[in-house]
PDB file of N, CA and C in Angstrom:
ATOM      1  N   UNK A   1       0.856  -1.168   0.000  1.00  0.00           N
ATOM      2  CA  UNK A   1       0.000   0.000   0.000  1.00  0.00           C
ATOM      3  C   UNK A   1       0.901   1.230   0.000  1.00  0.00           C
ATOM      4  N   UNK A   2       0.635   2.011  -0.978  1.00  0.00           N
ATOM      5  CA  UNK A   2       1.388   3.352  -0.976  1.00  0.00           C
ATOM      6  C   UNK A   2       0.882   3.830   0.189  1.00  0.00           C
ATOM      7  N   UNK A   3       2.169   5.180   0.265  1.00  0.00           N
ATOM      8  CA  UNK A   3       1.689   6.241   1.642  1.00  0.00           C
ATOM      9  C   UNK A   3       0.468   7.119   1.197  1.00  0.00           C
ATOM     10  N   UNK A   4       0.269   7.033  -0.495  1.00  0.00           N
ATOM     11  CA  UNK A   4      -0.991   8.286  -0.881  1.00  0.00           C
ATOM     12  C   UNK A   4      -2.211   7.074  -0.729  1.00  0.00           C
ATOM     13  N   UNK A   5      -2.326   5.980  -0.783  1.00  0.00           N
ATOM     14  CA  UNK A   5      -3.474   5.534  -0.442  1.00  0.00           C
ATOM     15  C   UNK A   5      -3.549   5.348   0.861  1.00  0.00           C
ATOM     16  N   UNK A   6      -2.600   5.130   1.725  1.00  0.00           N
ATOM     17  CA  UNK A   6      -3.243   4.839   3.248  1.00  0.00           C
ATOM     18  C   UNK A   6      -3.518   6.357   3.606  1.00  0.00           C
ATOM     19  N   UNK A   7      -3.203   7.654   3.403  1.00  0.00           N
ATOM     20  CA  UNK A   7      -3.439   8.967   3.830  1.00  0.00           C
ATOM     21  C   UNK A   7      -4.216   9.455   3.213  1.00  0.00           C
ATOM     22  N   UNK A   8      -5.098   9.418   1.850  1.00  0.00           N
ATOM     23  CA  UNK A   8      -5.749   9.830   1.262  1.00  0.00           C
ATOM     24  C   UNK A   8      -7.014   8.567   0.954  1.00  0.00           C
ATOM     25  N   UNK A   9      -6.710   7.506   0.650  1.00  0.00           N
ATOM     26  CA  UNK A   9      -7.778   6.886   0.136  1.00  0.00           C
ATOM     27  C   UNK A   9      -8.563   6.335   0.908  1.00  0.00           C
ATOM     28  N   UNK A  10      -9.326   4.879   1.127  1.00  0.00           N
ATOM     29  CA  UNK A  10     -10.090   5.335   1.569  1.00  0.00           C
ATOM     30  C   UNK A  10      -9.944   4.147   2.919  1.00  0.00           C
ATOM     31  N   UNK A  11     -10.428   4.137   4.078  1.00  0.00           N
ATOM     32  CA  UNK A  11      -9.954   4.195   5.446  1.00  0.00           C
ATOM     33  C   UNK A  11     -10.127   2.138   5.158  1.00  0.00           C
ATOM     34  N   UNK A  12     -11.101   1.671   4.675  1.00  0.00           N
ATOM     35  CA  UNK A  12     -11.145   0.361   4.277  1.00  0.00           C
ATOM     36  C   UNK A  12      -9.972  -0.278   3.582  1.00  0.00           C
ATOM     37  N   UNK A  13      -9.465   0.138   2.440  1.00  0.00           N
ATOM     38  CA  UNK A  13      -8.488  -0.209   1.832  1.00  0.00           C
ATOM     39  C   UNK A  13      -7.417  -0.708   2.568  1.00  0.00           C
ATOM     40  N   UNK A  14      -6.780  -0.187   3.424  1.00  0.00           N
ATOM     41  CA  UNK A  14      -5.789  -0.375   4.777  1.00  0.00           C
ATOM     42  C   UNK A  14      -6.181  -1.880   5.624  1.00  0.00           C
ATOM     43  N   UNK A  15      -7.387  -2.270   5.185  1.00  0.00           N
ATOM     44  CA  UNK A  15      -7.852  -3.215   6.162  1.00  0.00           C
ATOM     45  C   UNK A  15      -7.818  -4.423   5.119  1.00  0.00           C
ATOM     46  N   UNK A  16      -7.725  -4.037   3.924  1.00  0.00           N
ATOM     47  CA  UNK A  16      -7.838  -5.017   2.353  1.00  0.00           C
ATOM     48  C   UNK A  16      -6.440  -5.646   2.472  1.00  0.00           C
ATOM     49  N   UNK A  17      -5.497  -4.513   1.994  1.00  0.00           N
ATOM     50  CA  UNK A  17      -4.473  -4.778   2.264  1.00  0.00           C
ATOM     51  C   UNK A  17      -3.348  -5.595   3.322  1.00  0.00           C
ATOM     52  N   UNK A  18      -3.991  -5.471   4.605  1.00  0.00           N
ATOM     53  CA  UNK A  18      -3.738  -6.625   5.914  1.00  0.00           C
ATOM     54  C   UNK A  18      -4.327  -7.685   5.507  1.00  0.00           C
ATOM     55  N   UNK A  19      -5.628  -7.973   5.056  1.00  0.00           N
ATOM     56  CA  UNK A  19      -6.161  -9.121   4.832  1.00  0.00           C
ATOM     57  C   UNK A  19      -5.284  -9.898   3.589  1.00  0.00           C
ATOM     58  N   UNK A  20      -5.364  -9.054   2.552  1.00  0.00           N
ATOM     59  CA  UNK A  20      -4.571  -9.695   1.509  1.00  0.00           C
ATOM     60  C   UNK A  20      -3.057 -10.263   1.988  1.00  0.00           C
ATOM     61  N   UNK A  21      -2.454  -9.283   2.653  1.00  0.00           N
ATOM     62  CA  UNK A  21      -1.088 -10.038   3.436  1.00  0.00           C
ATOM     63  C   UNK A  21      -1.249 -11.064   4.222  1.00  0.00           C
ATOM     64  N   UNK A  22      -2.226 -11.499   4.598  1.00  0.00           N
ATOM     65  CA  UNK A  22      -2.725 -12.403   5.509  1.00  0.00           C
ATOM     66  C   UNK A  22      -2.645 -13.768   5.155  1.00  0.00           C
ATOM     67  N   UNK A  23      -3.265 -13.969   4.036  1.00  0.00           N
ATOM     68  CA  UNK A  23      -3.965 -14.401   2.766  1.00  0.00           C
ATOM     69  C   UNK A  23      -2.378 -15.398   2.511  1.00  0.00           C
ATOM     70  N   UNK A  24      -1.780 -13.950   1.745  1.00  0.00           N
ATOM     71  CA  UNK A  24      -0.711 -14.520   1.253  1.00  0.00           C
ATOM     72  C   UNK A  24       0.563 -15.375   1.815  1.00  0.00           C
ATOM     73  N   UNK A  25       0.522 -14.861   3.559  1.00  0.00           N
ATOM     74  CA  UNK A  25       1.687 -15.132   4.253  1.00  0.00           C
ATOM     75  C   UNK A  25       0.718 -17.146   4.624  1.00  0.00           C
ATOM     76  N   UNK A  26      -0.441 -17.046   4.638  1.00  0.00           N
ATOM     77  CA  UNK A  26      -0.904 -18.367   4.905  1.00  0.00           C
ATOM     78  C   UNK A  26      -0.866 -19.317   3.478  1.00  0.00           C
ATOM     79  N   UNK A  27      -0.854 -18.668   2.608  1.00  0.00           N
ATOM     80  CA  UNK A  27      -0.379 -19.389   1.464  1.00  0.00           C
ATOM     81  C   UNK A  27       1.271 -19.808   1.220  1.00  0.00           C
ATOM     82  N   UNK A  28       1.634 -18.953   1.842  1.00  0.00           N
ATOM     83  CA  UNK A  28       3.451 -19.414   1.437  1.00  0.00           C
ATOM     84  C   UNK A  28       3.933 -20.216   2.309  1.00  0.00           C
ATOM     85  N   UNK A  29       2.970 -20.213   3.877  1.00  0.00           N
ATOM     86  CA  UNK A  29       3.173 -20.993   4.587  1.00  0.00           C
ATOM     87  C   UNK A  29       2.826 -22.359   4.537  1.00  0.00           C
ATOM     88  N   UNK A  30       1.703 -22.819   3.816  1.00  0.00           N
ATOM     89  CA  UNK A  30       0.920 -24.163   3.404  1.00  0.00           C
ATOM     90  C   UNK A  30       1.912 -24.225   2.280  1.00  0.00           C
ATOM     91  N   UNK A  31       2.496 -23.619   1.451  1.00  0.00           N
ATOM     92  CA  UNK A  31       3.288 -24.138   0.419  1.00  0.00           C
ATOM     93  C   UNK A  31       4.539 -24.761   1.194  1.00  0.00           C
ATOM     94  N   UNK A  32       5.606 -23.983   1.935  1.00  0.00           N
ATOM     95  CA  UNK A  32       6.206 -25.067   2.549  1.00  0.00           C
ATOM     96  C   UNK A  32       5.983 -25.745   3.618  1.00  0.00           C
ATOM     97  N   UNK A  33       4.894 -25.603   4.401  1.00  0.00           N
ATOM     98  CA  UNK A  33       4.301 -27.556   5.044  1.00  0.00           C
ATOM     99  C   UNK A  33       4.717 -28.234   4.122  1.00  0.00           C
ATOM    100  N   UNK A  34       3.821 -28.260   2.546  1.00  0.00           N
ATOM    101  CA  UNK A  34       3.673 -29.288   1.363  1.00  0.00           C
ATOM    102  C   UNK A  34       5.471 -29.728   1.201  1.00  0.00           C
ATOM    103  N   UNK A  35       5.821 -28.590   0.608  1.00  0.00           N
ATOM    104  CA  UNK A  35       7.217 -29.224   0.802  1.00  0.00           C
ATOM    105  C   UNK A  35       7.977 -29.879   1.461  1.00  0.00           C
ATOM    106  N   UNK A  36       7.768 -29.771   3.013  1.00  0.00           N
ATOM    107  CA  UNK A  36       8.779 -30.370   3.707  1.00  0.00           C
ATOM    108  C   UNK A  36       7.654 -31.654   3.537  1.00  0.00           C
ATOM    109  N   UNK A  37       6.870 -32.174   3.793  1.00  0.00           N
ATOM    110  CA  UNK A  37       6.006 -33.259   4.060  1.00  0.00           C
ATOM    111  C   UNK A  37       6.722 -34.068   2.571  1.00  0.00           C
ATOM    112  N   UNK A  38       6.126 -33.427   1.160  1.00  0.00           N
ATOM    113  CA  UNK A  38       7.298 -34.321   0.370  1.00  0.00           C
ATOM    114  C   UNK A  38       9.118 -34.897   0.521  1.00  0.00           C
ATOM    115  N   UNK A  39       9.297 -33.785   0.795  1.00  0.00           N
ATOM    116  CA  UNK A  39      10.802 -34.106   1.638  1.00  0.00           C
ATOM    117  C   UNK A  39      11.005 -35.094   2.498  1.00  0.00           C
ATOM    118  N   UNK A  40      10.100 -35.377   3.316  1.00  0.00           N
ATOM    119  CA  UNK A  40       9.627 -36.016   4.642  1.00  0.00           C
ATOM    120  C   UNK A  40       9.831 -37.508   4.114  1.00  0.00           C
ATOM    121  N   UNK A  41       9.102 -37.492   3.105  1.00  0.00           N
ATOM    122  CA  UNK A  41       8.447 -39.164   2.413  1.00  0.00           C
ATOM    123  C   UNK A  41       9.893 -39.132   1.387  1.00  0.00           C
ATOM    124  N   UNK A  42       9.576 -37.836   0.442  1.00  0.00           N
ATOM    125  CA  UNK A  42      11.265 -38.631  -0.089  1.00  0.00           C
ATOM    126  C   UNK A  42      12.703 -39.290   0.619  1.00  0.00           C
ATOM    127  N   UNK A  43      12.810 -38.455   1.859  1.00  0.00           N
ATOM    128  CA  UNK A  43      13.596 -38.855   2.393  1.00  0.00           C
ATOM    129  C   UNK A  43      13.454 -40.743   3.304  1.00  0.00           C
ATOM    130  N   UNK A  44      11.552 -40.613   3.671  1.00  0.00           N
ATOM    131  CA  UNK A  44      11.650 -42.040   4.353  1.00  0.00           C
ATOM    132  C   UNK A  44      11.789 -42.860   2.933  1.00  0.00           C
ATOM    133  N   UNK A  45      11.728 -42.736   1.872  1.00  0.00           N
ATOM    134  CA  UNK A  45      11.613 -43.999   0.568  1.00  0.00           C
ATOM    135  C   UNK A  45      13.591 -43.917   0.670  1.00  0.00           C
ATOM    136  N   UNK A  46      14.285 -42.678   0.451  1.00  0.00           N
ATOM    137  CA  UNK A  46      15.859 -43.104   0.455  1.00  0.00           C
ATOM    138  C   UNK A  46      16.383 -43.986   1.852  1.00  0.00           C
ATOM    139  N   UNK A  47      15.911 -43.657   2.969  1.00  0.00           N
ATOM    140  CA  UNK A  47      16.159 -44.163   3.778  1.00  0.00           C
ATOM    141  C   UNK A  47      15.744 -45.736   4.522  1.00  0.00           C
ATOM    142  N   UNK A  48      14.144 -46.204   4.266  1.00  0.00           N
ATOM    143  CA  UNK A  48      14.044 -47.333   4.078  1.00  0.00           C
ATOM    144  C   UNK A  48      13.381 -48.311   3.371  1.00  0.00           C
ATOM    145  N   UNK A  49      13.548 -47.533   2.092  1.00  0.00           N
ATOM    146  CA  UNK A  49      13.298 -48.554   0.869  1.00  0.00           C
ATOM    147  C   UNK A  49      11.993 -47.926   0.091  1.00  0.00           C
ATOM    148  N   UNK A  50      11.982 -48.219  -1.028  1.00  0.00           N
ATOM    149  CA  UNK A  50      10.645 -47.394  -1.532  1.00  0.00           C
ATOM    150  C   UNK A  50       9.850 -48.708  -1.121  1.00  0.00           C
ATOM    151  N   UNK A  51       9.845 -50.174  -0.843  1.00  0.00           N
ATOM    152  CA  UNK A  51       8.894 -51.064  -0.547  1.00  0.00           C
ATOM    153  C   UNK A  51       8.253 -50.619   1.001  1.00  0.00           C
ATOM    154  N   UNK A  52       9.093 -50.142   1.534  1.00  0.00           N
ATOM    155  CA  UNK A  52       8.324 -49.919   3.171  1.00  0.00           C
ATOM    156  C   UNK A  52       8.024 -48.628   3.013  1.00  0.00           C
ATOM    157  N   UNK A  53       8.530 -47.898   2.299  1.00  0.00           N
ATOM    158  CA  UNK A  53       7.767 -45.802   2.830  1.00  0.00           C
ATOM    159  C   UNK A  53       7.789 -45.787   1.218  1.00  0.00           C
ATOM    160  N   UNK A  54       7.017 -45.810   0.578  1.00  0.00           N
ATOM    161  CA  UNK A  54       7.016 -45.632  -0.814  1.00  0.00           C
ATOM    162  C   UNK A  54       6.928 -43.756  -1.239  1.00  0.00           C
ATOM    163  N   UNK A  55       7.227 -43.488  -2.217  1.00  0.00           N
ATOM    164  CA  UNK A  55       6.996 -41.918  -2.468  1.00  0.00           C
ATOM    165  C   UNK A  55       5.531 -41.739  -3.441  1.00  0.00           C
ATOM    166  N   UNK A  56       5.003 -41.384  -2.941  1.00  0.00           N
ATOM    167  CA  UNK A  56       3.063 -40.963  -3.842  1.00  0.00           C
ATOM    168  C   UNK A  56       3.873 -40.712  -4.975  1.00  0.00           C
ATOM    169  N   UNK A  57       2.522 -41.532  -5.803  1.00  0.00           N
ATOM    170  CA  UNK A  57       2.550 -41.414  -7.362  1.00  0.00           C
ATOM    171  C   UNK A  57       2.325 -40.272  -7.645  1.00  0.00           C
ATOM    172  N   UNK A  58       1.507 -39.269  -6.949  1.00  0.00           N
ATOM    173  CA  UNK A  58       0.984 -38.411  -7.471  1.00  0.00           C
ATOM    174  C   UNK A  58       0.693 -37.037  -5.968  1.00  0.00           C
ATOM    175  N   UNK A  59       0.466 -36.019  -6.565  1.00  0.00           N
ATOM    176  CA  UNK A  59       0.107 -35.369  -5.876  1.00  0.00           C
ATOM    177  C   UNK A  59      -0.408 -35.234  -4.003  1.00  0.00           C
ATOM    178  N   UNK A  60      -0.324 -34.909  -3.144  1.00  0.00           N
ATOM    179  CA  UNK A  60      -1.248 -35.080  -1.814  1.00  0.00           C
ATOM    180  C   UNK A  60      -2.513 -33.706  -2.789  1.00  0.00           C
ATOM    181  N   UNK A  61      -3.619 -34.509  -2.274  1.00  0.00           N
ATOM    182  CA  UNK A  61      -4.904 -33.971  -2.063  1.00  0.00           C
ATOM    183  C   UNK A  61      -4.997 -32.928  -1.103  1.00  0.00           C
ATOM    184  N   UNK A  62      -5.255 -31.853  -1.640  1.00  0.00           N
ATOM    185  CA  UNK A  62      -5.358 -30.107  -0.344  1.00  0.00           C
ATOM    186  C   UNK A  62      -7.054 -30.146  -0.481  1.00  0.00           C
ATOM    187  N   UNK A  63      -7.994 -30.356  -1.235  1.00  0.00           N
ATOM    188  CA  UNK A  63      -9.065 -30.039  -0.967  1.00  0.00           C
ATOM    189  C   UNK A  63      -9.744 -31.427  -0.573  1.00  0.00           C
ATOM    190  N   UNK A  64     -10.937 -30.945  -0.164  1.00  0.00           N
ATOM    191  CA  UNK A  64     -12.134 -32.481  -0.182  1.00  0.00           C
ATOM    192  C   UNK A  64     -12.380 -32.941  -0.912  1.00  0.00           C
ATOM    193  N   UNK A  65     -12.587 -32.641  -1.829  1.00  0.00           N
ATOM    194  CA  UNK A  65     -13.111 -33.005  -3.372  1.00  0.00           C
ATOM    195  C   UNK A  65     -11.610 -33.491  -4.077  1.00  0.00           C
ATOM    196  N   UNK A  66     -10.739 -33.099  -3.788  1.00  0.00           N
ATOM    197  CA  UNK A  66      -9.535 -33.605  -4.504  1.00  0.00           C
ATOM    198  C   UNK A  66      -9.581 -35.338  -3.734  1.00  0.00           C
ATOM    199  N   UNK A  67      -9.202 -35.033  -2.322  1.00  0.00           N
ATOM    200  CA  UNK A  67      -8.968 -36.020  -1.826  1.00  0.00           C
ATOM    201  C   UNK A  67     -10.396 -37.430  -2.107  1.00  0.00           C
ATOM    202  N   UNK A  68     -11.505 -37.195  -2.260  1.00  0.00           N
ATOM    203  CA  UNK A  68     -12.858 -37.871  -2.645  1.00  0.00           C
ATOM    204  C   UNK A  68     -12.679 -38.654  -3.592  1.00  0.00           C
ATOM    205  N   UNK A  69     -11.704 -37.595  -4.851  1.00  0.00           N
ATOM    206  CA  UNK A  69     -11.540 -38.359  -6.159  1.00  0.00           C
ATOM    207  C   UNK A  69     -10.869 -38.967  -6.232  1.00  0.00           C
ATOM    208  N   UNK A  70      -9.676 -38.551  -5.529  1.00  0.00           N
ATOM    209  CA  UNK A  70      -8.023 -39.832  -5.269  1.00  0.00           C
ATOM    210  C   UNK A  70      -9.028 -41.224  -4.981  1.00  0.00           C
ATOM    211  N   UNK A  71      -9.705 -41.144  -3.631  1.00  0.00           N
ATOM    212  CA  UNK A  71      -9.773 -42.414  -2.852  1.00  0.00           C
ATOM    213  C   UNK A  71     -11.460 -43.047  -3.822  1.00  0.00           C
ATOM    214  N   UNK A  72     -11.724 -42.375  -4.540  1.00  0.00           N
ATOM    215  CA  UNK A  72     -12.795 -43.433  -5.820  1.00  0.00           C
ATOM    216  C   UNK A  72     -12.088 -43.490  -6.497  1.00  0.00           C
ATOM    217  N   UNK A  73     -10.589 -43.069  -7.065  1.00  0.00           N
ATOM    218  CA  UNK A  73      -9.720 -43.728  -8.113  1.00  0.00           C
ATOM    219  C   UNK A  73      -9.069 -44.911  -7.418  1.00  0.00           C
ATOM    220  N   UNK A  74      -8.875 -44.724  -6.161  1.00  0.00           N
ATOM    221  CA  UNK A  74      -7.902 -46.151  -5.718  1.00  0.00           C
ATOM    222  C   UNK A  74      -9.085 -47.215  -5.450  1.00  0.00           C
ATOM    223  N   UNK A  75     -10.548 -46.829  -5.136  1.00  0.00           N
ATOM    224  CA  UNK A  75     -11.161 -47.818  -5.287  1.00  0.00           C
ATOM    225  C   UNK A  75     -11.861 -48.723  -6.890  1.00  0.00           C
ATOM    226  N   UNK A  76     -11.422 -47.727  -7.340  1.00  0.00           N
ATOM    227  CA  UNK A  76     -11.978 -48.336  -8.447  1.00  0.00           C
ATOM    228  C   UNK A  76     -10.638 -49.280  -9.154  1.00  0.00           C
ATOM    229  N   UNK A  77      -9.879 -48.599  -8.815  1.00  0.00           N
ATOM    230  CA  UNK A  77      -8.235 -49.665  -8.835  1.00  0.00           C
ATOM    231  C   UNK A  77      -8.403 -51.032  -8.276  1.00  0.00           C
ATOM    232  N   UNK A  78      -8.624 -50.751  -6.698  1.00  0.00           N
ATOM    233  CA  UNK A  78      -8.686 -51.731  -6.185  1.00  0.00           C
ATOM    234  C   UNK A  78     -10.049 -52.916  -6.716  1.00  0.00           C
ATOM    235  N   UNK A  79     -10.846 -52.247  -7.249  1.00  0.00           N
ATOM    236  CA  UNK A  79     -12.145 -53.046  -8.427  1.00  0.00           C
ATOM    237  C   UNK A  79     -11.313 -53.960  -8.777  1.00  0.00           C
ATOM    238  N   UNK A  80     -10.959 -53.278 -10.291  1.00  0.00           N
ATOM    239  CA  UNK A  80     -10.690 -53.682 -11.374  1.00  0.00           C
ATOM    240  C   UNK A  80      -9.281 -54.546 -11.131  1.00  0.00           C
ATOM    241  N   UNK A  81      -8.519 -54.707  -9.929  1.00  0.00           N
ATOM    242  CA  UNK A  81      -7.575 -55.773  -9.595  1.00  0.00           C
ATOM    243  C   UNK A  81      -7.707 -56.864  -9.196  1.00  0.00           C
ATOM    244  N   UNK A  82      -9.152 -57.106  -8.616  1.00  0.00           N
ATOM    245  CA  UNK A  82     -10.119 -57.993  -7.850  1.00  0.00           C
ATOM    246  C   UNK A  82     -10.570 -59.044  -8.754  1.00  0.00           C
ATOM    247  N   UNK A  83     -10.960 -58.174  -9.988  1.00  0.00           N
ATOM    248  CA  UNK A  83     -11.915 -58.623 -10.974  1.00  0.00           C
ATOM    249  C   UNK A  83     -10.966 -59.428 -12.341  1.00  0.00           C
ATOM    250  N   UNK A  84      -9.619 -58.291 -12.175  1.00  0.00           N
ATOM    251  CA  UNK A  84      -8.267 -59.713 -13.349  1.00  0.00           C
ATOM    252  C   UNK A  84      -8.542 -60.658 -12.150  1.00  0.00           C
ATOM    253  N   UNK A  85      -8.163 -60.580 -10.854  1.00  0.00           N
ATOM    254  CA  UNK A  85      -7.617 -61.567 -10.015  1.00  0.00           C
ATOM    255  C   UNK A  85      -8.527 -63.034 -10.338  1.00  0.00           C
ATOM    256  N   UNK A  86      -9.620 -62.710  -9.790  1.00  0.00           N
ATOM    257  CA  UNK A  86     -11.169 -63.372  -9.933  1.00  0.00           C
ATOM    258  C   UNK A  86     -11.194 -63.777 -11.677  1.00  0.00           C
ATOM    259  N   UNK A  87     -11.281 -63.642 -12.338  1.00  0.00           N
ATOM    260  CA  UNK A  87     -11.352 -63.485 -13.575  1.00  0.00           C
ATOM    261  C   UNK A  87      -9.766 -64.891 -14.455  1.00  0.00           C
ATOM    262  N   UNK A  88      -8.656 -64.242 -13.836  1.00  0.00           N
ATOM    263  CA  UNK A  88      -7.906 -65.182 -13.966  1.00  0.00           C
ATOM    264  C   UNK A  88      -8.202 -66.919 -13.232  1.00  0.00           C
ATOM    265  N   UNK A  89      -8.241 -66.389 -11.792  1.00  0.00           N
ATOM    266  CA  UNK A  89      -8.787 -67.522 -11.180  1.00  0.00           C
ATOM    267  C   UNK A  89      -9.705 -68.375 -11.721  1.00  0.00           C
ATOM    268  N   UNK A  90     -10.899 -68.178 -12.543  1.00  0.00           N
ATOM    269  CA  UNK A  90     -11.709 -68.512 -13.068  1.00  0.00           C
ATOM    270  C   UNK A  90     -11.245 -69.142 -14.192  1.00  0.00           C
ATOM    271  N   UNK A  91     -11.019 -68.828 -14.793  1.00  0.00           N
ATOM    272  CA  UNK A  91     -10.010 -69.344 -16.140  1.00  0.00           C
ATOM    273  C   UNK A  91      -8.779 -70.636 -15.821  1.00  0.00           C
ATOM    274  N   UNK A  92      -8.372 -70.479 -14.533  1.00  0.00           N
ATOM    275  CA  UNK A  92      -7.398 -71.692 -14.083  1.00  0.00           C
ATOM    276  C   UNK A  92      -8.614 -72.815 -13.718  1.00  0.00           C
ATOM    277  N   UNK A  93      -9.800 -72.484 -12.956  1.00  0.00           N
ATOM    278  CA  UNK A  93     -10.898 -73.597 -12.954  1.00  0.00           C
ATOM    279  C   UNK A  93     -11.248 -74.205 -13.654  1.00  0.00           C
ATOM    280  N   UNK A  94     -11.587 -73.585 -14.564  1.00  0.00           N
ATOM    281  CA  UNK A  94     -12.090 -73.579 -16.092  1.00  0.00           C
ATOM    282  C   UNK A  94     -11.543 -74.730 -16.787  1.00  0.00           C
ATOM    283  N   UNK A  95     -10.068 -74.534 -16.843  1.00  0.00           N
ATOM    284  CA  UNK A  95      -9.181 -75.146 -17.585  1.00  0.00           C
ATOM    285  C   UNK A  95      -8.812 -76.810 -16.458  1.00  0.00           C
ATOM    286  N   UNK A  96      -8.885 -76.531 -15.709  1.00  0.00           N
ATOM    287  CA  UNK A  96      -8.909 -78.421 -14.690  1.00  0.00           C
ATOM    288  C   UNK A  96     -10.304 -78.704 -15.411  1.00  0.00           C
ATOM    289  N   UNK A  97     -11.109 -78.100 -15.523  1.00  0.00           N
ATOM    290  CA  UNK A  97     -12.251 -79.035 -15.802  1.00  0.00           C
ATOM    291  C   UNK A  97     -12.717 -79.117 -16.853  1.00  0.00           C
ATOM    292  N   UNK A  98     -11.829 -78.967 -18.067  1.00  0.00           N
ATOM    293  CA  UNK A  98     -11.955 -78.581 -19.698  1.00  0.00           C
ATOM    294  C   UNK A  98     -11.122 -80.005 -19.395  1.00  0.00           C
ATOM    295  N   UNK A  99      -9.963 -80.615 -18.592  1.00  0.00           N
ATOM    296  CA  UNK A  99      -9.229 -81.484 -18.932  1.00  0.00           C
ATOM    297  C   UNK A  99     -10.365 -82.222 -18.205  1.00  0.00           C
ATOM    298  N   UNK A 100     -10.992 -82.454 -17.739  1.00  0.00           N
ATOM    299  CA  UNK A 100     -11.892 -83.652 -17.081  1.00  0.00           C
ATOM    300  C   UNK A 100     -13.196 -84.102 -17.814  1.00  0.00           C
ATOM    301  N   UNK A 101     -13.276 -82.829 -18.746  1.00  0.00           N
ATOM    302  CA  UNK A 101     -14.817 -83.156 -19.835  1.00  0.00           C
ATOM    303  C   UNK A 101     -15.565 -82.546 -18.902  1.00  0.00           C
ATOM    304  N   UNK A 102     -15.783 -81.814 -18.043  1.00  0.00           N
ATOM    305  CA  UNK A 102     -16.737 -81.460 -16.796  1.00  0.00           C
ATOM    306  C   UNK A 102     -17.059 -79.694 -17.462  1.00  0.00           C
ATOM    307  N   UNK A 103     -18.406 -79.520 -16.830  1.00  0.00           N
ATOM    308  CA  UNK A 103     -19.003 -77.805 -17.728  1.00  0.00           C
ATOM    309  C   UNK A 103     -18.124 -76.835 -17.013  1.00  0.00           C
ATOM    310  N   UNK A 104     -18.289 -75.933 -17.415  1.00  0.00           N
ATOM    311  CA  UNK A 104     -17.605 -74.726 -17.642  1.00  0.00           C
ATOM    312  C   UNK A 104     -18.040 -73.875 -16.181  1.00  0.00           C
ATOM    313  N   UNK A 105     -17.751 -73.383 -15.750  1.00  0.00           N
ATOM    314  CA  UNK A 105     -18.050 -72.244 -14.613  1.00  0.00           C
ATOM    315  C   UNK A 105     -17.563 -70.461 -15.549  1.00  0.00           C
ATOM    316  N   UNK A 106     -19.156 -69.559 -15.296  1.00  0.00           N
ATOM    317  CA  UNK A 106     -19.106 -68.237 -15.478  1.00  0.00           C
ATOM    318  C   UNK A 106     -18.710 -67.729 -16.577  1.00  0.00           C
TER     319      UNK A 106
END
């Protein structure tokens, strides 16, 4: 804020301006949380293995709706892994009882 708007303009503006600094100093601050928290995990995957502290594929989720969509994408992951699994399985049944002359399952 210039000195001609806090002395001349208008007595609100002064109060915009704190807010907007406000604003911003809580934004730069949530930016490095985020950082060190990646740091955090990169460092546990160098330190004990990406099999025990793995590093996210992707992004951390900041909103609700972000985070909502992550966890219906990992469920729908977790679906469709169920369903090769099941699906293969089925096909190994299948095949013992294709060698026995016996019907088919699904």
């Amino acid at each position: 804020m210039s000195a001609e708007e806090f002395w001349q303009g208008d007595p609100r503006l002064a109060e915009s301006y704190r807010e907007a600094y406000k604003i911003q100093r809580d934004r730069k601050n949530q930016q490095l949380w985020l950082q060190g928290l990646y740091f955090l995990k990169a460092l546990g995957c160098a330190v004990h293995g990406s099999e025990k502290s793995p590093y996210p594929d992707e992004p951390v989720p900041l909103t609700d709706g972000e985070r909502k969509a992550r966890e219906r994408r990992e469920q729908e992951n977790a679906n469709a892994d169920f369903e090769a699994a099941m699906m293969s399985f089925a096909s190994s049944i299948n095949k013992k009882f294709e060698k026995k002359g016996e019907a088919k399952i699904g």
